[in-house]
C-alpha atoms as a PDB file:
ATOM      1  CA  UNK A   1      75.224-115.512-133.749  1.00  0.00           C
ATOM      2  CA  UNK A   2      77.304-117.720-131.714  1.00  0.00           C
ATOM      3  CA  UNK A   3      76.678-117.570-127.791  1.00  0.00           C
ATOM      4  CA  UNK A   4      80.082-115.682-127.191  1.00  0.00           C
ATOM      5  CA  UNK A   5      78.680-113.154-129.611  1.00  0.00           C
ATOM      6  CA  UNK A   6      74.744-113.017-128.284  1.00  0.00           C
ATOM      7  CA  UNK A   7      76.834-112.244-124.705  1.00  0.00           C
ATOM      8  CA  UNK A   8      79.214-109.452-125.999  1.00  0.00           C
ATOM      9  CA  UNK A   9      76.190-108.322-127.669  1.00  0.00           C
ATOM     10  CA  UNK A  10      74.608-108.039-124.370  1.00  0.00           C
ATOM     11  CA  UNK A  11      77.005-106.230-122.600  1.00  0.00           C
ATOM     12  CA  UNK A  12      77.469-103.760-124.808  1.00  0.00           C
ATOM     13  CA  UNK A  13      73.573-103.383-125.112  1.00  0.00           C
ATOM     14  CA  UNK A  14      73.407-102.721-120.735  1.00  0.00           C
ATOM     15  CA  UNK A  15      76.676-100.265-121.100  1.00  0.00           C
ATOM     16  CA  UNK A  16      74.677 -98.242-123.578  1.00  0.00           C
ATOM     17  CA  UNK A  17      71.741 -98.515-121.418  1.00  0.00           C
ATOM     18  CA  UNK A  18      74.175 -97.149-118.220  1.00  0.00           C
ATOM     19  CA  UNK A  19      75.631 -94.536-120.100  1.00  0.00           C
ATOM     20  CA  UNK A  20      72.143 -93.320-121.466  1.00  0.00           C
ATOM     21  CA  UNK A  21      70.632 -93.053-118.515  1.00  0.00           C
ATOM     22  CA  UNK A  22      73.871 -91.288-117.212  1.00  0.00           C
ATOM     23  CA  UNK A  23      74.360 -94.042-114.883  1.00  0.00           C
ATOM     24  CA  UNK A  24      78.220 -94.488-116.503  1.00  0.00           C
ATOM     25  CA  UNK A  25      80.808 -93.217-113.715  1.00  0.00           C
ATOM     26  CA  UNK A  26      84.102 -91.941-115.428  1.00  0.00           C
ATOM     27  CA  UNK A  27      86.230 -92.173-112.889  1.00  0.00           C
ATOM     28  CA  UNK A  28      86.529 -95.550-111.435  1.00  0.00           C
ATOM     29  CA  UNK A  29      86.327 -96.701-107.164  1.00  0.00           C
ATOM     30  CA  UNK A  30      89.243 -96.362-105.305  1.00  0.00           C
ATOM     31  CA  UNK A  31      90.927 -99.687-105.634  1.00  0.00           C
ATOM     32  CA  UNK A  32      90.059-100.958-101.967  1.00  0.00           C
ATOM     33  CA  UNK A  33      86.448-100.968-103.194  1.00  0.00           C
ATOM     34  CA  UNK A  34      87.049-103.644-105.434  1.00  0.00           C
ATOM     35  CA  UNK A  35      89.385-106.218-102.326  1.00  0.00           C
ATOM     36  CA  UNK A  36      85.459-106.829-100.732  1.00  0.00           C
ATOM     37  CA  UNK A  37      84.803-110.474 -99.952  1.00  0.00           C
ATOM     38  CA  UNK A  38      80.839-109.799 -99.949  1.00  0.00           C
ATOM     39  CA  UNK A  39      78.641-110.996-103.294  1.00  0.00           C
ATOM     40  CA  UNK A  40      78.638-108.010-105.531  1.00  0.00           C
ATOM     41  CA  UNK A  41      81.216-106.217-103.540  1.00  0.00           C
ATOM     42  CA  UNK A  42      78.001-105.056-101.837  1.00  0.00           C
ATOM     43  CA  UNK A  43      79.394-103.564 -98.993  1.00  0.00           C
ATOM     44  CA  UNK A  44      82.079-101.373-100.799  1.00  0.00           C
ATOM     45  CA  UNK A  45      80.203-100.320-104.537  1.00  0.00           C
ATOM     46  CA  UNK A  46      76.929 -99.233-105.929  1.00  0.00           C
ATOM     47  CA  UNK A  47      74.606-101.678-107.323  1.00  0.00           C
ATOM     48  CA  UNK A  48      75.688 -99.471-110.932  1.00  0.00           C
ATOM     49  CA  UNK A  49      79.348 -99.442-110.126  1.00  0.00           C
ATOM     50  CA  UNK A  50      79.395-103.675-109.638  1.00  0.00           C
ATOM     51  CA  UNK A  51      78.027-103.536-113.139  1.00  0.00           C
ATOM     52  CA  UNK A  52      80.464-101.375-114.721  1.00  0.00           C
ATOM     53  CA  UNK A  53      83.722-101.393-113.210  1.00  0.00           C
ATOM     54  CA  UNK A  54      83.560-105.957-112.156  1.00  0.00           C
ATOM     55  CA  UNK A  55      81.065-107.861-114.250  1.00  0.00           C
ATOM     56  CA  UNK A  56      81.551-106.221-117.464  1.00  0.00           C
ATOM     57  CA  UNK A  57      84.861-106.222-117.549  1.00  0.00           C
ATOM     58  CA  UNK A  58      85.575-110.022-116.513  1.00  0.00           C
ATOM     59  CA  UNK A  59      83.070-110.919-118.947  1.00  0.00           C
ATOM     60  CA  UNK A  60      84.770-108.998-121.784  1.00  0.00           C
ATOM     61  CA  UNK A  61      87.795-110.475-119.877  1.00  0.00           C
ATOM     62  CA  UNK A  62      86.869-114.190-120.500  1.00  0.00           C
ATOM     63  CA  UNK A  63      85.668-113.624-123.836  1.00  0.00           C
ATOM     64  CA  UNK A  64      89.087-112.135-125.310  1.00  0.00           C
ATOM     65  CA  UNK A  65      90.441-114.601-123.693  1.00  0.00           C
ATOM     66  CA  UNK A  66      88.891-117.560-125.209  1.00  0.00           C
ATOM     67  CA  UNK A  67      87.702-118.798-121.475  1.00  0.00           C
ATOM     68  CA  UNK A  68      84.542-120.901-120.656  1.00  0.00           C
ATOM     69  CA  UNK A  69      81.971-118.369-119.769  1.00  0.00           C
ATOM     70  CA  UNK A  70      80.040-119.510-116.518  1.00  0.00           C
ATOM     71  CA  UNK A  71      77.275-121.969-116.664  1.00  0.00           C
ATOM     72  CA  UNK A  72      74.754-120.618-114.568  1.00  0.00           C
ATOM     73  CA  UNK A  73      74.917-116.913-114.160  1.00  0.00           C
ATOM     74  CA  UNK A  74      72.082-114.699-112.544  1.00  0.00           C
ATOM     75  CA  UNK A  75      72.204-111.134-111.336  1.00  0.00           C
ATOM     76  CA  UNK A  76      68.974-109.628-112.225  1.00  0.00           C
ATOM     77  CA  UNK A  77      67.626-111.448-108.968  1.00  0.00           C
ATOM     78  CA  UNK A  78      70.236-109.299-106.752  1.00  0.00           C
ATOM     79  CA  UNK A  79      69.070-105.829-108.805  1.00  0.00           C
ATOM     80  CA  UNK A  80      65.104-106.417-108.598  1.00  0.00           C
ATOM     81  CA  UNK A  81      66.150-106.139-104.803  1.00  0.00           C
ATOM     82  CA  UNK A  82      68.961-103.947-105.131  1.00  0.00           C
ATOM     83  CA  UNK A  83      66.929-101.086-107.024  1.00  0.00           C
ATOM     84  CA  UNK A  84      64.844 -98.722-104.967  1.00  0.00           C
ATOM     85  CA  UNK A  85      61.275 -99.680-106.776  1.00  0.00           C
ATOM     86  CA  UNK A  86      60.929 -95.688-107.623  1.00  0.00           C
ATOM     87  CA  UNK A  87      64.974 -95.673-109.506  1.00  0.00           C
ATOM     88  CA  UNK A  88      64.030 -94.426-113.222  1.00  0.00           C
ATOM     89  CA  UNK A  89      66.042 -96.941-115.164  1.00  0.00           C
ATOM     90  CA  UNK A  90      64.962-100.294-112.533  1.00  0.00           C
ATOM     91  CA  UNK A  91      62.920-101.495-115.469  1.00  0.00           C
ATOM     92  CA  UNK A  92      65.126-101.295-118.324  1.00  0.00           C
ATOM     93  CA  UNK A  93      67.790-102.343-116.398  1.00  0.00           C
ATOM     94  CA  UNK A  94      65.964-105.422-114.949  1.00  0.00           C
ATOM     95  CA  UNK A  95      64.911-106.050-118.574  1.00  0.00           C
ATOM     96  CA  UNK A  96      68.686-106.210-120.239  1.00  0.00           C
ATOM     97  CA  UNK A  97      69.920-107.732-117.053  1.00  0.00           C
ATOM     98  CA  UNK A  98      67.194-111.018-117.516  1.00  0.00           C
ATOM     99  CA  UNK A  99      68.484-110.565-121.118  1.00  0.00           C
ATOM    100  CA  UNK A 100      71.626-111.170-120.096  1.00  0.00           C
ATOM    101  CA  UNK A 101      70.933-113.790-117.344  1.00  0.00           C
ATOM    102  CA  UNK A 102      68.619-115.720-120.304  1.00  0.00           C
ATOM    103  CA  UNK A 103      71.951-116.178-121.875  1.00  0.00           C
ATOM    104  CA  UNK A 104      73.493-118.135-119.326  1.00  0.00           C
ATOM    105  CA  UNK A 105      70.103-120.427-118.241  1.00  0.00           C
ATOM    106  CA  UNK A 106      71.344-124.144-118.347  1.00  0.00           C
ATOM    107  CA  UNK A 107      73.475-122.810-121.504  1.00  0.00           C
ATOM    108  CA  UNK A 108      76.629-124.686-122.479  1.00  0.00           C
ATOM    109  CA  UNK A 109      79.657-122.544-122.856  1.00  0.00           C
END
């Protein structure tokens, strides 16, 4: 499996974790959520929301696209502190998220 694969692979694996834990939103932020100038549009979307509505689409983005994926990538640091310790999915979700992160540790694109 190439790396563009292992990271498709990867998304696809945390969106099925989202939407089985019900944590999938259907309707999307109102667009002025999505102008914030803070990391992880922290001050206008849910720790969730980032996930599903920014970083998974601009990484499916850049992989379509052919584009260089990043070379050093980390957000399961931002959801161990993110995640109230008693959330029912901070586990898994830390888990696919340092999947995802592994990915991207000193890796070439």
């Amino acid at each position: 499996m190439t790396h563009h694969e292992s990271v498709r692979a990867q998304l696809h694996a945390i969106e099925a974790l989202l939407r089985h834990h019900q944590l999938w939103q259907e309707t999307a932020p109102h667009p002025e959520a999505f102008a914030s100038t803070q990391p992880f549009c922290l001050d206008t979307l849910a720790p969730f929301e980032w996930l599903q509505w920014v970083l998974i689409p601009r990484m499916h983005a850049l992989l379509e696209g052919g584009h260089p994926l990043p070379q050093a990538f980390a957000v399961s640091p931002y959801y161990e502190m993110a995640l109230e310790e008693n959330h029912p999915a901070r586990e898994v979700v830390l888990v696919e998220l340092a999947r995802l992160d592994a990915l991207f540790a000193g890796a070439g694109a």
